[in-house]
Protein backbone atom coordinates (compact mmCIF):
# COMPACT_ATOMS: atom_id res chain seq x y z
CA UNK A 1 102.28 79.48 87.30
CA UNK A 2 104.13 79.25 90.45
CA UNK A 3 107.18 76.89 91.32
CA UNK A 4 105.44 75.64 94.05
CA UNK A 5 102.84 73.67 94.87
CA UNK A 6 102.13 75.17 98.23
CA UNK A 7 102.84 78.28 100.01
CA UNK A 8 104.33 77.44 103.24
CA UNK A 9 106.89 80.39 103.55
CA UNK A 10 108.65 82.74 101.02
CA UNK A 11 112.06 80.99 101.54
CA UNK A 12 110.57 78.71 98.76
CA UNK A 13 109.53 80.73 96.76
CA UNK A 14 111.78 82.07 93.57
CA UNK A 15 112.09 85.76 92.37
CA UNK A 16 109.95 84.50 89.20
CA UNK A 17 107.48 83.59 92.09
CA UNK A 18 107.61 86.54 93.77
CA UNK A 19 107.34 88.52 91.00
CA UNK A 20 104.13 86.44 89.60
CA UNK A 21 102.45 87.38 92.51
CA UNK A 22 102.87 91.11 92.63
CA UNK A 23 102.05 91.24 88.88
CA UNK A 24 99.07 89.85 89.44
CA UNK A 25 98.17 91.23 92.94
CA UNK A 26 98.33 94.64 90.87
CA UNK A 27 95.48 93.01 88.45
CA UNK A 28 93.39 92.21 91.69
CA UNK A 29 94.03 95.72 93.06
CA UNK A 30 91.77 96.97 89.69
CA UNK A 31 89.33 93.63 90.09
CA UNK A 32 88.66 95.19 93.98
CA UNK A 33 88.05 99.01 92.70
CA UNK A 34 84.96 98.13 91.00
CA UNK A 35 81.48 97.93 92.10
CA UNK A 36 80.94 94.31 90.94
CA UNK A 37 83.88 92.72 92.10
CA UNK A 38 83.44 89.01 92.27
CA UNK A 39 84.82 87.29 90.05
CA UNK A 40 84.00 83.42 87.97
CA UNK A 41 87.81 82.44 88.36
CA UNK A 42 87.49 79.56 91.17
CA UNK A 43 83.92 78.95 90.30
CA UNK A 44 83.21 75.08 91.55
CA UNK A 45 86.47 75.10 93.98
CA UNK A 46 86.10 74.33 97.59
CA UNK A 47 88.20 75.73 99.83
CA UNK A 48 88.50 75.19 103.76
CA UNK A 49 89.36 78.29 106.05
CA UNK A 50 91.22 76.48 108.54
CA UNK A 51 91.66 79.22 111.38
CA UNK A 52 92.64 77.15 114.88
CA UNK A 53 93.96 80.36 116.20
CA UNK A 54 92.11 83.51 116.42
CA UNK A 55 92.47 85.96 113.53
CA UNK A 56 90.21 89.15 112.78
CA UNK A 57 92.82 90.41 109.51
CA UNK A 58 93.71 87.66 108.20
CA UNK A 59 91.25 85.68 108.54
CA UNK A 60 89.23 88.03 106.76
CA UNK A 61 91.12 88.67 104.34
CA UNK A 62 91.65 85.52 102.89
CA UNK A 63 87.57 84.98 102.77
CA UNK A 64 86.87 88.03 101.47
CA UNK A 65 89.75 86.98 98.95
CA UNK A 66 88.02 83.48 97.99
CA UNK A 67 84.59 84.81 97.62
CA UNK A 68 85.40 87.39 95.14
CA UNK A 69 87.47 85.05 93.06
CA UNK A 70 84.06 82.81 93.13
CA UNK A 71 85.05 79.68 95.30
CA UNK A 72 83.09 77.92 97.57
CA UNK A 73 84.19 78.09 100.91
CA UNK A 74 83.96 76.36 104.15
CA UNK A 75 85.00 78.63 107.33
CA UNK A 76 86.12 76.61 110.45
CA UNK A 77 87.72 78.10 113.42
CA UNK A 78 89.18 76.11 116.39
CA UNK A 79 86.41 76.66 118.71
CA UNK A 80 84.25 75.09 116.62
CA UNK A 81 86.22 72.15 114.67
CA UNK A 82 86.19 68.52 116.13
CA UNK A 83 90.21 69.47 117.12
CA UNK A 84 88.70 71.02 120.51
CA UNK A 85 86.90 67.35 120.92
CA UNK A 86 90.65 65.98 120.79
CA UNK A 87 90.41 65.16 117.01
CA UNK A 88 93.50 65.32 115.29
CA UNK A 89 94.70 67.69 112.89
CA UNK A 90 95.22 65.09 110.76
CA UNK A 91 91.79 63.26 110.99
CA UNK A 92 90.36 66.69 110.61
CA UNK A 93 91.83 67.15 107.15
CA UNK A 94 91.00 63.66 106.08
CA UNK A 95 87.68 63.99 106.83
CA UNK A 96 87.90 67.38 104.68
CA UNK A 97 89.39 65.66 102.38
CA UNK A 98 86.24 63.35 101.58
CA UNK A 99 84.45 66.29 101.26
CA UNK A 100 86.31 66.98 97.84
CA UNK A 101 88.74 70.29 99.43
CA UNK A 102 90.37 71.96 96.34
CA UNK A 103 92.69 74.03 99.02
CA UNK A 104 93.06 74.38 102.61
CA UNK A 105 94.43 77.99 103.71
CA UNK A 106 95.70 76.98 107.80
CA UNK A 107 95.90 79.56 110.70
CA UNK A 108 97.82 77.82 113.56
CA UNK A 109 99.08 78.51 117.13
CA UNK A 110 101.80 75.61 116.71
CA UNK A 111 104.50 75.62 113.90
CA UNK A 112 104.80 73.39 111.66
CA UNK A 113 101.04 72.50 111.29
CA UNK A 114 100.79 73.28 107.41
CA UNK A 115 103.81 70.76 107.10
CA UNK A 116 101.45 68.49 108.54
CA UNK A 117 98.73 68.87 106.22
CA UNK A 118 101.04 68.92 103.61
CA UNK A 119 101.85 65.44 104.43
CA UNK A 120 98.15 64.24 104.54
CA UNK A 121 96.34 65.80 101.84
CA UNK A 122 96.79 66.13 97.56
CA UNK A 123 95.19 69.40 98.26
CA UNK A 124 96.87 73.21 98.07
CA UNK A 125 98.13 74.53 100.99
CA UNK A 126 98.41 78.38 102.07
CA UNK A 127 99.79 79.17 105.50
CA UNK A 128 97.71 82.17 107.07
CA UNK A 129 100.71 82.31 109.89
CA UNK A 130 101.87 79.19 112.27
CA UNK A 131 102.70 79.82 115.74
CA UNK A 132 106.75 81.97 115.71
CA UNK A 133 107.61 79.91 111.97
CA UNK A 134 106.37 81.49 109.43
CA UNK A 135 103.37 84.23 107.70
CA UNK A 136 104.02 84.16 104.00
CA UNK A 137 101.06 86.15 103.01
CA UNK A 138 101.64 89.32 105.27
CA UNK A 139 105.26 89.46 104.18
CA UNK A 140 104.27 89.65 100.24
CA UNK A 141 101.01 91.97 101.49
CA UNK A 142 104.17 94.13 102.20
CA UNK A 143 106.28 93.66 99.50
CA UNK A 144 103.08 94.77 97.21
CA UNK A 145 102.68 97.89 99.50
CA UNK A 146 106.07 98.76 98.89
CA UNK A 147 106.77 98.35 95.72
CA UNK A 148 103.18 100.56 95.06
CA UNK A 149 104.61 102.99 97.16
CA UNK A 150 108.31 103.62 95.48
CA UNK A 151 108.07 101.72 92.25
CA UNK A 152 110.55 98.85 93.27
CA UNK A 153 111.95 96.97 96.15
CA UNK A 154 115.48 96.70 94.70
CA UNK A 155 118.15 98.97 97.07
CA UNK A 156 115.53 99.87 100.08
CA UNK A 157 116.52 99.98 102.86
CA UNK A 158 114.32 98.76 105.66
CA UNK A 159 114.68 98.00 109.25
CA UNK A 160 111.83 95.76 111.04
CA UNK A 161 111.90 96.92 114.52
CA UNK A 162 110.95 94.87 117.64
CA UNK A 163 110.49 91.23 119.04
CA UNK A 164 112.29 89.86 115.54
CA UNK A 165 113.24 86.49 117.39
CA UNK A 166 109.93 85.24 118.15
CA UNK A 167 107.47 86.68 115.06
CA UNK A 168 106.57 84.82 112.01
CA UNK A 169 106.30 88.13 110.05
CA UNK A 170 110.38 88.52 110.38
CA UNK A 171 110.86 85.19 109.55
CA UNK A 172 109.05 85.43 106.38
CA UNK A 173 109.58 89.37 105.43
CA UNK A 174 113.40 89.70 105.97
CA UNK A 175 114.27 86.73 103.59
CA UNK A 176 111.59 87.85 101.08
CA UNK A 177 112.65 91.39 101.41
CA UNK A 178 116.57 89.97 100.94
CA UNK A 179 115.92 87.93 97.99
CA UNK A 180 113.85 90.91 96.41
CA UNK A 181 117.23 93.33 96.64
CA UNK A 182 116.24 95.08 99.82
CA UNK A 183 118.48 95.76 102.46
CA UNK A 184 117.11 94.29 106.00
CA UNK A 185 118.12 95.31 109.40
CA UNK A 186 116.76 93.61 112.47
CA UNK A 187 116.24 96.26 115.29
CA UNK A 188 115.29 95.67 118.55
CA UNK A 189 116.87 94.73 122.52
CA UNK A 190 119.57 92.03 122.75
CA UNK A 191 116.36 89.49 123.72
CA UNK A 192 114.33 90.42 120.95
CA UNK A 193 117.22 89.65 117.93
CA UNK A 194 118.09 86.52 116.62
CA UNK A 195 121.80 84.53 117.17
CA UNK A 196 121.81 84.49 113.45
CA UNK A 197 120.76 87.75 111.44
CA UNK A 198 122.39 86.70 108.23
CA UNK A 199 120.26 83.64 107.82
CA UNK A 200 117.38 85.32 107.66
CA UNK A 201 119.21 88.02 105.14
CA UNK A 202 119.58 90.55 107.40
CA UNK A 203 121.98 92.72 109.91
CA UNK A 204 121.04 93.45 113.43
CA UNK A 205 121.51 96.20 115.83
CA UNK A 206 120.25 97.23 119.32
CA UNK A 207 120.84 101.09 118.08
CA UNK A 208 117.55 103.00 116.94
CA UNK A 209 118.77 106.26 117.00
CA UNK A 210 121.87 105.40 114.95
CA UNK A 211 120.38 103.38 112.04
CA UNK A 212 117.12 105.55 111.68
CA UNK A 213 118.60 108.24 109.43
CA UNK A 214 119.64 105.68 106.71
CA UNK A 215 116.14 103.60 106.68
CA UNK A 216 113.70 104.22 103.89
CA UNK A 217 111.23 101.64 105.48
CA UNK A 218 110.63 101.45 109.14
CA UNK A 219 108.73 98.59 109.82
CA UNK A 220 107.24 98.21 113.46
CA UNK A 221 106.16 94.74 114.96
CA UNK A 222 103.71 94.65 117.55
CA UNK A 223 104.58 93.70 121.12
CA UNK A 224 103.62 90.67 122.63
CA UNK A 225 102.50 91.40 126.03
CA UNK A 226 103.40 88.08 127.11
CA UNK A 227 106.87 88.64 126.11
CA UNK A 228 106.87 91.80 128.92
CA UNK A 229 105.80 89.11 131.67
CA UNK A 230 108.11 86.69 130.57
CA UNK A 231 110.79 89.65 131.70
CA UNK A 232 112.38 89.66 127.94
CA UNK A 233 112.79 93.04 128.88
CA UNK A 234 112.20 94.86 132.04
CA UNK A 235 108.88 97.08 131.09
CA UNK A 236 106.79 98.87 128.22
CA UNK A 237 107.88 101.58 129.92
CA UNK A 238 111.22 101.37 129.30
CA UNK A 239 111.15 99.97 126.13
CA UNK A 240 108.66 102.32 124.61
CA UNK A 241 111.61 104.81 125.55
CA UNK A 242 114.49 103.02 123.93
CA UNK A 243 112.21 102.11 121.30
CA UNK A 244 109.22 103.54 120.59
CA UNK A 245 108.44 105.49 117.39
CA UNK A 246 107.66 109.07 118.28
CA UNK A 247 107.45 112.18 116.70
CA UNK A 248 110.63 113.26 117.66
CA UNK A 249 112.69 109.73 116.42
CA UNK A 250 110.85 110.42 113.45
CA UNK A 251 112.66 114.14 112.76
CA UNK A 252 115.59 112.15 112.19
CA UNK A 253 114.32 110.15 109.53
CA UNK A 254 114.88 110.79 106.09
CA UNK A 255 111.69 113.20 103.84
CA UNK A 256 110.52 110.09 102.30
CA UNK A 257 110.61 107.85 104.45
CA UNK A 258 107.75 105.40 105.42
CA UNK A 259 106.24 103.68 108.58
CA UNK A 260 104.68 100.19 108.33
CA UNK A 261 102.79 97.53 111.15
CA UNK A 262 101.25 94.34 110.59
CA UNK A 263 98.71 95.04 113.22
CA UNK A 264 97.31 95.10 115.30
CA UNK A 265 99.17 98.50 116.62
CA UNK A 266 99.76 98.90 120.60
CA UNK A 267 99.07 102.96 120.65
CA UNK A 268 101.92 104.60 123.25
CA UNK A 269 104.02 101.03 123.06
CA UNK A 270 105.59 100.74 119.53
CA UNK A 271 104.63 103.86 118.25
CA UNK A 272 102.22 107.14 118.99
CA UNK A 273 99.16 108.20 117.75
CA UNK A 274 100.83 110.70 115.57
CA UNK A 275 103.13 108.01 113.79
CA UNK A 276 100.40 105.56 113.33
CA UNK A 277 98.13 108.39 111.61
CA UNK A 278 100.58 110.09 109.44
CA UNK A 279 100.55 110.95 106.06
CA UNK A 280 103.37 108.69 105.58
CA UNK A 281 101.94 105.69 107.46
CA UNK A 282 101.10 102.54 105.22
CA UNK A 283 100.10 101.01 107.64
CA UNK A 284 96.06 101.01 105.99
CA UNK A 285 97.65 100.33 102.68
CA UNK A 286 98.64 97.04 103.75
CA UNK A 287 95.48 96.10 104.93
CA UNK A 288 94.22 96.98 101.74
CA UNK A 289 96.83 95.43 99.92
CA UNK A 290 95.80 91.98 102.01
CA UNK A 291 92.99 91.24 99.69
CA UNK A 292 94.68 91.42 96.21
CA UNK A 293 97.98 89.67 97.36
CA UNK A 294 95.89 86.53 98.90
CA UNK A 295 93.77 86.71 95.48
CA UNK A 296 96.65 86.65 93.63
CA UNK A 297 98.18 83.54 96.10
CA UNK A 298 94.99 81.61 95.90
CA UNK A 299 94.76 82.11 91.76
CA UNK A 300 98.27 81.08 90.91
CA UNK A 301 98.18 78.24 92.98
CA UNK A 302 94.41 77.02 92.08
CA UNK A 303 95.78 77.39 88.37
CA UNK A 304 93.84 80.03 86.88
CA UNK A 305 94.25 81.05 83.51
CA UNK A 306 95.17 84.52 82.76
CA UNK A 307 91.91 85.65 81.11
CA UNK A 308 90.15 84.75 83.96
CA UNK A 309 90.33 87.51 85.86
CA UNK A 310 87.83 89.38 83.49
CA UNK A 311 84.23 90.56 84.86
């Protein structure tokens, strides 16, 4: 079983941990080929999808992911939970709570909201992404893509291209990618890179052009368009020209290398048509991957045993 109790980001998670959950994801990946693929595993556990922020891929993903290993679930998005009657987050769970809640898997626009429900409730927490913090599940979604892809994670190189200073996928991909033997470089304009590269694991560099030739792993964040109004940087114009993925960028890359995006993809911003479809995008392997990895999450923490997994 895991080191932890809860899954808040991959910083707390060990390389046994990491590891654990890949094995296992791979199990999952079988479990989802099959016709029948629900599973007994959770059979009589309840757990809450707390969404307060909307979600179409992760959200469901994860429900997909509890129904097939056999839980009961409860789906509750913000719209429609007493928080939007001014509730707190913390009466919300407590009320939950009574209900008998065997895990709680939180989607939040603020950070620092599973912390808070960590605090209130005996229950198992997963963090489905809160606010710029942290999205644990995407990042090991990606580490299982990868390591399908070239048969380990140790030596890669990867660069994660875009607004790194303000998305939760850097802050929990980068570290996981470190701590896995991966080599990380932030890319992106002088707004979009954090003071402090190394403490997420990582280099940095406002240079596409230069570091593309040495990256086996280009991964692509989407661009917030509120980041454009905010005048982070002058226009999509400009920077899908500095840094937009293109057919031509791509020439320079080496044979094997791959192109990756959490979703969803701004067509003509971060990258074109032609990069998004290619042969060598993963891009639909990580959704794909989504479902087995949050299986995998939900299982190990929940405490299933390991020939539960059988039809």
């Amino acid at each position: 079983m895991l080191s932890v109790r809860n899954l808040i980001n991959t910083s707390d998670l060990t390389v046994d941990d990491i590891e654990q959950i890949l094995t296992h994801a791979q199990t999952f990946d079988e479990v989802n080929s099959r016709m029948l693929k629900k599973l007994p595993t959770l059979r009589g556990r309840t757990i809450v999808n707390l969404f307060l922020e909307p979600s179409t891929r992760t959200k469901s993903s994860f429900e997909l992911a509890c129904k097939r290993l056999g839980a009961d679930t409860i789906s509750m998005a913000g719209s429609s939970s007493s928080v939007v009657k001014g509730e707190s987050l913390v009466d919300t769970i407590k009320t939950l709570d009574a209900m008998g809640v065997d895990m709680y898997i939180c989607r939040a626009r603020f950070a620092g909201s599973p912390e808070i429900i960590e605090r209130t409730t005996s229950a198992r927490i997963v963090n489905a992404g809160d606010g710029k913090h942290a999205h644990p599940t995407q990042a090991l979604l990606d580490l299982h893509t990868l390591y399908k892809h070239f048969g380990h994670l140790d030596g890669l190189n990867v660069g994660i291209l875009g607004d790194c200073l303000h998305s939760r996928v850097t802050g929990s991909l980068a570290p996981a990618l470190a701590k896995m033997g991966a080599h990380v470089t932030l890319i992106g304009p002088p707004p979009f890179l954090p003071p402090r590269p190394d403490a997420l694991g990582a280099s940095s560099t406002s240079n596409l052009d230069a570091v593309l030739p040495d990256l086996d792993v280009l991964y692509m964040l989407r661009v917030q368009m509120e980041r454009i109004e905010g005048a982070l940087i002058p226009s999509i114009r400009e920077y899908s020209a500095l840094f937009g993925m293109d057919k031509t960028r791509a020439a320079r890359m080496q044979k094997h290398a791959v192109f990756m995006h959490p979703g969803p993809v701004n067509r003509g911003v971060e990258l074109t048509s032609d990069i998004a479809d290619a042969p060598n995008s993963l891009i639909l392997d990580q959704v794909n991957a989504g479902v087995s990895v949050r299986m995998s999450v939900i299982y190990l923490l929940l405490g299933g045993e390991a020939d539960d997994t059988r039809a």
